[in-house]
C-alpha atoms as a PDB file:
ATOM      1  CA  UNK A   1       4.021   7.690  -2.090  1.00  0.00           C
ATOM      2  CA  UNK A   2       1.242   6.165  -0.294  1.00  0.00           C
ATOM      3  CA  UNK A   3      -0.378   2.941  -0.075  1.00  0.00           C
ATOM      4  CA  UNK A   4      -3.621   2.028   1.391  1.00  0.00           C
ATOM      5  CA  UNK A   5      -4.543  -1.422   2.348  1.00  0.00           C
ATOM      6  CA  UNK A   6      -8.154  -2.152   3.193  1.00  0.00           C
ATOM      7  CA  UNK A   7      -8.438  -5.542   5.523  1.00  0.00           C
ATOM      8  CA  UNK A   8     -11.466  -7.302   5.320  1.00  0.00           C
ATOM      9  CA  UNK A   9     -13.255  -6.863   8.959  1.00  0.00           C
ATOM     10  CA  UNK A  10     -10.933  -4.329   9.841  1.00  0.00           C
ATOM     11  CA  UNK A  11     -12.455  -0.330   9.966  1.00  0.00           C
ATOM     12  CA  UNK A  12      -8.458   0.953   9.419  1.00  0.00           C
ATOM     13  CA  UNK A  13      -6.757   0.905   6.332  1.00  0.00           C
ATOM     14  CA  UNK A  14      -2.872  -0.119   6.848  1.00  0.00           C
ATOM     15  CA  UNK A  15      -0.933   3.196   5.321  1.00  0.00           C
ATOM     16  CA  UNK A  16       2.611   2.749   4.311  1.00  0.00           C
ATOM     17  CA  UNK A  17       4.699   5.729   3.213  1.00  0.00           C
ATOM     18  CA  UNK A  18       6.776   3.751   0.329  1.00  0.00           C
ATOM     19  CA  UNK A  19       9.611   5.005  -1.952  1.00  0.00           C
ATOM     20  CA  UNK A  20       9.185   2.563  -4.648  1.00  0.00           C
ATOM     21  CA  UNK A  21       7.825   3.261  -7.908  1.00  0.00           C
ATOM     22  CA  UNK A  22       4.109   3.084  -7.911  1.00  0.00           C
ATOM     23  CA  UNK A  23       4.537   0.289 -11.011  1.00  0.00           C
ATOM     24  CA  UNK A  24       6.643  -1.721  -8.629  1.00  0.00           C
ATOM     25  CA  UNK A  25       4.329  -1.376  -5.509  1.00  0.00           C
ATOM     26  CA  UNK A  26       1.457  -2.819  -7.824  1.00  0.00           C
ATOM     27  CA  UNK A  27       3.554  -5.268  -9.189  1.00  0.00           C
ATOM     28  CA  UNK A  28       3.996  -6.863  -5.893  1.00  0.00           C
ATOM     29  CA  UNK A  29       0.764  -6.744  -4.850  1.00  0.00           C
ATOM     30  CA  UNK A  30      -0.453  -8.472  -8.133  1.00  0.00           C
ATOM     31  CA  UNK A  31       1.813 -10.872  -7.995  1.00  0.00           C
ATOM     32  CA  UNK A  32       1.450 -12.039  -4.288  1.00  0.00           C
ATOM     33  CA  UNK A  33      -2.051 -12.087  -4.797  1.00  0.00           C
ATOM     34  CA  UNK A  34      -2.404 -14.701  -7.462  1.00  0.00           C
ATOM     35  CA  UNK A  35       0.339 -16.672  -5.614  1.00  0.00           C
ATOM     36  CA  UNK A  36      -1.982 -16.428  -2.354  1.00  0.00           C
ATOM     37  CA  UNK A  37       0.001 -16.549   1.161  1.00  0.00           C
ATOM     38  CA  UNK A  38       1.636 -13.204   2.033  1.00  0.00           C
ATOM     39  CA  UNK A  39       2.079  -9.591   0.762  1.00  0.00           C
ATOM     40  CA  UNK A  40       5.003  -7.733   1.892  1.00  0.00           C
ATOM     41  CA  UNK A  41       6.058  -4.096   1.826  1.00  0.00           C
ATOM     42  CA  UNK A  42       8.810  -2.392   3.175  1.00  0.00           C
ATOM     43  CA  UNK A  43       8.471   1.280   4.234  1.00  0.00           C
ATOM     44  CA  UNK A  44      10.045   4.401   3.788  1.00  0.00           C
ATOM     45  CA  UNK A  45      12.200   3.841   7.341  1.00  0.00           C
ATOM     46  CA  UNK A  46      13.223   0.322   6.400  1.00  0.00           C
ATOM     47  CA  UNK A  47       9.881  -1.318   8.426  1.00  0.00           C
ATOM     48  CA  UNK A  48       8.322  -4.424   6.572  1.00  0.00           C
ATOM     49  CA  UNK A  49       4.443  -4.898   6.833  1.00  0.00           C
ATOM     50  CA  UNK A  50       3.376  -8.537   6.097  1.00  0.00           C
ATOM     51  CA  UNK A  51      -0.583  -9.011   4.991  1.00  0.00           C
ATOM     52  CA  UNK A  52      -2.446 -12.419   4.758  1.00  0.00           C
ATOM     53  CA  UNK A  53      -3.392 -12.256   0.801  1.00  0.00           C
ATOM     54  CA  UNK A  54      -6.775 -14.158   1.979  1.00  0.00           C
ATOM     55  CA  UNK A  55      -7.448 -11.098   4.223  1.00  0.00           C
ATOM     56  CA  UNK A  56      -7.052  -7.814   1.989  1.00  0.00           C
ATOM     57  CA  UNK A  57     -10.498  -6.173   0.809  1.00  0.00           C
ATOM     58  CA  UNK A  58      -8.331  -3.565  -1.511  1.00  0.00           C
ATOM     59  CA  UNK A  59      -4.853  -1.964  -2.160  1.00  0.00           C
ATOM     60  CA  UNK A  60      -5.044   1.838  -3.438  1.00  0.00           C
ATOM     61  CA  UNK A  61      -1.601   2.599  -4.745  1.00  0.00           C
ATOM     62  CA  UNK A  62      -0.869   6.680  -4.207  1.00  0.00           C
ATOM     63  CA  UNK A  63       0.678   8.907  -6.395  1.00  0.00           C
ATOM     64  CA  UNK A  64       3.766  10.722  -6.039  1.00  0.00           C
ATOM     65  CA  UNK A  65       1.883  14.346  -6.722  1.00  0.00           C
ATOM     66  CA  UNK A  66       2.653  16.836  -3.974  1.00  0.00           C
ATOM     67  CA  UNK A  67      -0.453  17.704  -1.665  1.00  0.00           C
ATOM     68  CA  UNK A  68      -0.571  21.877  -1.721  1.00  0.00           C
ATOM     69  CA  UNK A  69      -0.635  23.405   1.594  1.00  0.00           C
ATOM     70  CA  UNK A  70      -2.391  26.199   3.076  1.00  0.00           C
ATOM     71  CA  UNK A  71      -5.512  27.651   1.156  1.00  0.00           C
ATOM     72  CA  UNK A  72      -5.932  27.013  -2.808  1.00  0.00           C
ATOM     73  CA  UNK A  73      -7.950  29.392  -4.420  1.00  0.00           C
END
């Protein structure tokens, strides 16, 4: 599942592959945002990404559908 992190002044989003539940992703994110000081995230490979609360413009929590591949008629 994907997550997309807009940072304010930035013109990337941060993209983490994640294999937590999206409820648990969002949970985390809610919670370290009304505590203020840092998000973090671990990855898919074991990588943590820490985020400034004070600098994130949005978080877009991905579902876990499966993108088709080749041409869809």
């Amino acid at each position: 599942m994907d997550v997309r992190i807009g940072i304010q002044n930035v013109a990337r989003e941060v993209v983490i592959d994640s294999n937590e539940a999206p409820e648990a992703v969002a949970k985390t994110v809610s919670d370290a945002l009304s505590a203020g000081g840092l998000l973090t995230l671990t990855d898919a490979k074991g990588r943590q990404v820490i985020i400034p609360t004070n600098t994130i413009g949005f978080v877009e929590v991905g579902s876990e559908t499966a993108r088709p591949v080749g041409f869809a008629q």
